[in-house]
Protein backbone atom coordinates (compact mmCIF):
# COMPACT_ATOMS: atom_id res chain seq x y z
CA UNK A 1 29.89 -115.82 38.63
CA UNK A 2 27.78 -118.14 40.47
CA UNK A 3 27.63 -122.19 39.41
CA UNK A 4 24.38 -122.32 37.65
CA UNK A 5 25.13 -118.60 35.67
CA UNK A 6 28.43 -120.63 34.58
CA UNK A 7 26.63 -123.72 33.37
CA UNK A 8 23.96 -121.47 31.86
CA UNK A 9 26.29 -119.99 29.45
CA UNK A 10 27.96 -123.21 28.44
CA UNK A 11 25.11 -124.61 27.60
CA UNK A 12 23.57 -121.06 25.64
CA UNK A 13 27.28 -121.50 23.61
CA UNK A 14 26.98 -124.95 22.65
CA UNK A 15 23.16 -125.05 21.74
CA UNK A 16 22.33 -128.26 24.63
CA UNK A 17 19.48 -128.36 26.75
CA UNK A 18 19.94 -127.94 30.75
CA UNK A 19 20.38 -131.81 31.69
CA UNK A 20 17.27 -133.56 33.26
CA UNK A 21 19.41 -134.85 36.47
CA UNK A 22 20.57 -131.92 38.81
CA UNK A 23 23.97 -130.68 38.43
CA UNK A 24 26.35 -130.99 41.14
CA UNK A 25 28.24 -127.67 42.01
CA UNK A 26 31.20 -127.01 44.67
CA UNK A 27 34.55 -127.18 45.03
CA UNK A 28 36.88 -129.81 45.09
CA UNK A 29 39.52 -130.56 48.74
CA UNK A 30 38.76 -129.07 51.98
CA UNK A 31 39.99 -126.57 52.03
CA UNK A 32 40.02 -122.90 50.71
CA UNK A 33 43.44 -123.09 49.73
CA UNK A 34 43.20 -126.47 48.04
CA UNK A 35 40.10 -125.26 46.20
CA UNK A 36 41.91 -122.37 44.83
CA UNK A 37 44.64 -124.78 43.88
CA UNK A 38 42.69 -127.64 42.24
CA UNK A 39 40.53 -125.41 40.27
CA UNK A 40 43.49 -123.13 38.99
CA UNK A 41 45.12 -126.78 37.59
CA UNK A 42 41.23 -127.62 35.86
CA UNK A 43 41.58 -124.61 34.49
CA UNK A 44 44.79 -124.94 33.10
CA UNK A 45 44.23 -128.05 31.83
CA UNK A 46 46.81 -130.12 33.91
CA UNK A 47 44.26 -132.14 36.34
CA UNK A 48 41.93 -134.16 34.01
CA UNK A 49 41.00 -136.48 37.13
CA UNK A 50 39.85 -136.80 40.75
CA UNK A 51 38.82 -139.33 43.41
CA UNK A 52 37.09 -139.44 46.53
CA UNK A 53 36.19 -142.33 49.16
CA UNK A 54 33.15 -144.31 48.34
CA UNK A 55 30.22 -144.15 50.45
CA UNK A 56 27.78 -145.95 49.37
CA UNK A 57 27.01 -144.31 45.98
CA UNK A 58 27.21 -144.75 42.33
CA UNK A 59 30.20 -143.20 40.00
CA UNK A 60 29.01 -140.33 37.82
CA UNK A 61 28.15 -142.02 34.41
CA UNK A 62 30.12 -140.77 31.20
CA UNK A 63 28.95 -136.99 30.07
CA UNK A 64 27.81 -135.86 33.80
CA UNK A 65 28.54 -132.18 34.15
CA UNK A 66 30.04 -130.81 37.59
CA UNK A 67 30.48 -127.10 37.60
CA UNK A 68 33.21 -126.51 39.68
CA UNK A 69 33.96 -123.29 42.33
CA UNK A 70 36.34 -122.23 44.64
CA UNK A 71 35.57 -122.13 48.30
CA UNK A 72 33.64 -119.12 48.56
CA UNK A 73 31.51 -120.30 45.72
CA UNK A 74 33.03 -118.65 42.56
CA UNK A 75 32.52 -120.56 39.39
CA UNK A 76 34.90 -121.54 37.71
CA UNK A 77 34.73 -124.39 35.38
CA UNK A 78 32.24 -126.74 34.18
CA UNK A 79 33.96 -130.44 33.56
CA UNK A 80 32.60 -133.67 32.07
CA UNK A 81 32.75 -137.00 33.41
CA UNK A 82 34.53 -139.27 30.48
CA UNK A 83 35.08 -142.22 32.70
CA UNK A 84 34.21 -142.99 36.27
CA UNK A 85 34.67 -146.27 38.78
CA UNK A 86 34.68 -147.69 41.67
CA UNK A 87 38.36 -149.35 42.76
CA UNK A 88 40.35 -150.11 45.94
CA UNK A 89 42.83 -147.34 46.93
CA UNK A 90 45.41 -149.64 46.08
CA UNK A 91 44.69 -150.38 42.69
CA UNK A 92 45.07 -146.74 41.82
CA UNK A 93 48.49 -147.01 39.12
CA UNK A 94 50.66 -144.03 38.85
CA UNK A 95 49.09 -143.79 34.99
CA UNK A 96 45.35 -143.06 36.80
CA UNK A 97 47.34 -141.00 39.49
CA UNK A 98 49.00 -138.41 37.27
CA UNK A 99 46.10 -137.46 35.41
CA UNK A 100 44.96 -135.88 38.84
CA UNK A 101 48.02 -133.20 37.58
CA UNK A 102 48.71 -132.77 41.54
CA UNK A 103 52.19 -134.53 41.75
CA UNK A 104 55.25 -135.36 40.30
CA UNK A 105 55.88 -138.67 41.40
CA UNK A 106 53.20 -141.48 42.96
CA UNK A 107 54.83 -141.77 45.89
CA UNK A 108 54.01 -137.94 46.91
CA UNK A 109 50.79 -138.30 45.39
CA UNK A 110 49.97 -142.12 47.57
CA UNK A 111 51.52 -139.87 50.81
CA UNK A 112 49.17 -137.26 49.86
CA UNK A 113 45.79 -138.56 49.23
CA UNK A 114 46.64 -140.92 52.24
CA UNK A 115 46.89 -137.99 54.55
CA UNK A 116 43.90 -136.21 52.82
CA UNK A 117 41.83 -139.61 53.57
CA UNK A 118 42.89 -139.83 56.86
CA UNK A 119 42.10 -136.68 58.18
CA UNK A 120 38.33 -136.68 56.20
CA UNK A 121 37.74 -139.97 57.71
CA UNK A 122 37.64 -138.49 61.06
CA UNK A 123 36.00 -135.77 60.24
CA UNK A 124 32.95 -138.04 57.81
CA UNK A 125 33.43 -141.15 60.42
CA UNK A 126 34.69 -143.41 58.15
CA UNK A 127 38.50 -145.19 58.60
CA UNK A 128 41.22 -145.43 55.50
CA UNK A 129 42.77 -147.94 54.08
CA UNK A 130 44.54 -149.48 51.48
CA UNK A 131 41.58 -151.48 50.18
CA UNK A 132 39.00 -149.22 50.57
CA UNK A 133 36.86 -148.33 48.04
CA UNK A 134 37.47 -145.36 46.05
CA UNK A 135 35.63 -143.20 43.12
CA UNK A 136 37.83 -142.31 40.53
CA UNK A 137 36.89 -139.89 37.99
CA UNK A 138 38.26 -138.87 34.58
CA UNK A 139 36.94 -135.79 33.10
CA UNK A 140 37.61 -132.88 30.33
CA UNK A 141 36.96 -128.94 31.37
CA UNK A 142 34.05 -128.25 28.77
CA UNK A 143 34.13 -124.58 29.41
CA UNK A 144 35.95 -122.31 29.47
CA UNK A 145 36.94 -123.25 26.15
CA UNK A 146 40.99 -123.90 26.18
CA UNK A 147 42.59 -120.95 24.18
């Protein structure tokens, strides 16, 4: 199912109008692996967060809808943004960092999204570091419902 046949039915179930603003649909990582991966823990209800390196743009506000796919474009879950800011890489605690429902420990977690940041600063021509700024995201999966 495609991202706006996804949102279409979420919003059919739950009686709302389609949202004025455009919603944003793709996958989350860079990968399709990671995509597969990321979405699979959305959908199981274990990652309830995300964050990605600020350029220049504004946090989605509170009740934002993001249908998210895997990498070839399959929908697969429709999230809402409960809380969203901007914050230095370092700032991010291991009580933010968990709720991405990626790692077990913060260290793995610092080691990984370090790496990740790296390598897409290269590729977007930006550089990391610790005090960049960061978007980080809190959201619920809105549908699926959770069974």
């Amino acid at each position: 199912m495609k991202g706006e046949a996804l949102l279409k039915e979420y919003l059919q179930a739950k009686g709302l109008p389609h949202p004025a603003e455009p919603v944003e649909t793709g996958p989350f990582g860079d990968s399709p692996e990671m995509a597969r991966e990321l979405l699979a823990l959305i959908v199981s209800g274990r990652k309830q967060a995300t964050c990605w390196a600020c350029l220049n743009e504004e946090p989605p506000e509170p009740g934002c809808l993001t249908v998210v796919t895997d990498w070839e474009g399959e929908a697969g879950a429709v999230i809402e943004t409960v809380r969203a800011r901007r914050m230095r890489f370092s700032d991010v605690t291991w009580e933010l960092a968990r709720k991405e429902g990626e790692d077990e420990c913060f260290d793995t977690w610092r080691g990984g999204h370090i790496r990740f940041f790296t390598e897409e600063g290269r590729r977007e021509g930006y550089e990391f570091s610790e005090e960049m700024e960061i978007i980080f995201e809190e959201f619920r999966m809105v549908w699926p419902e959770m069974k």
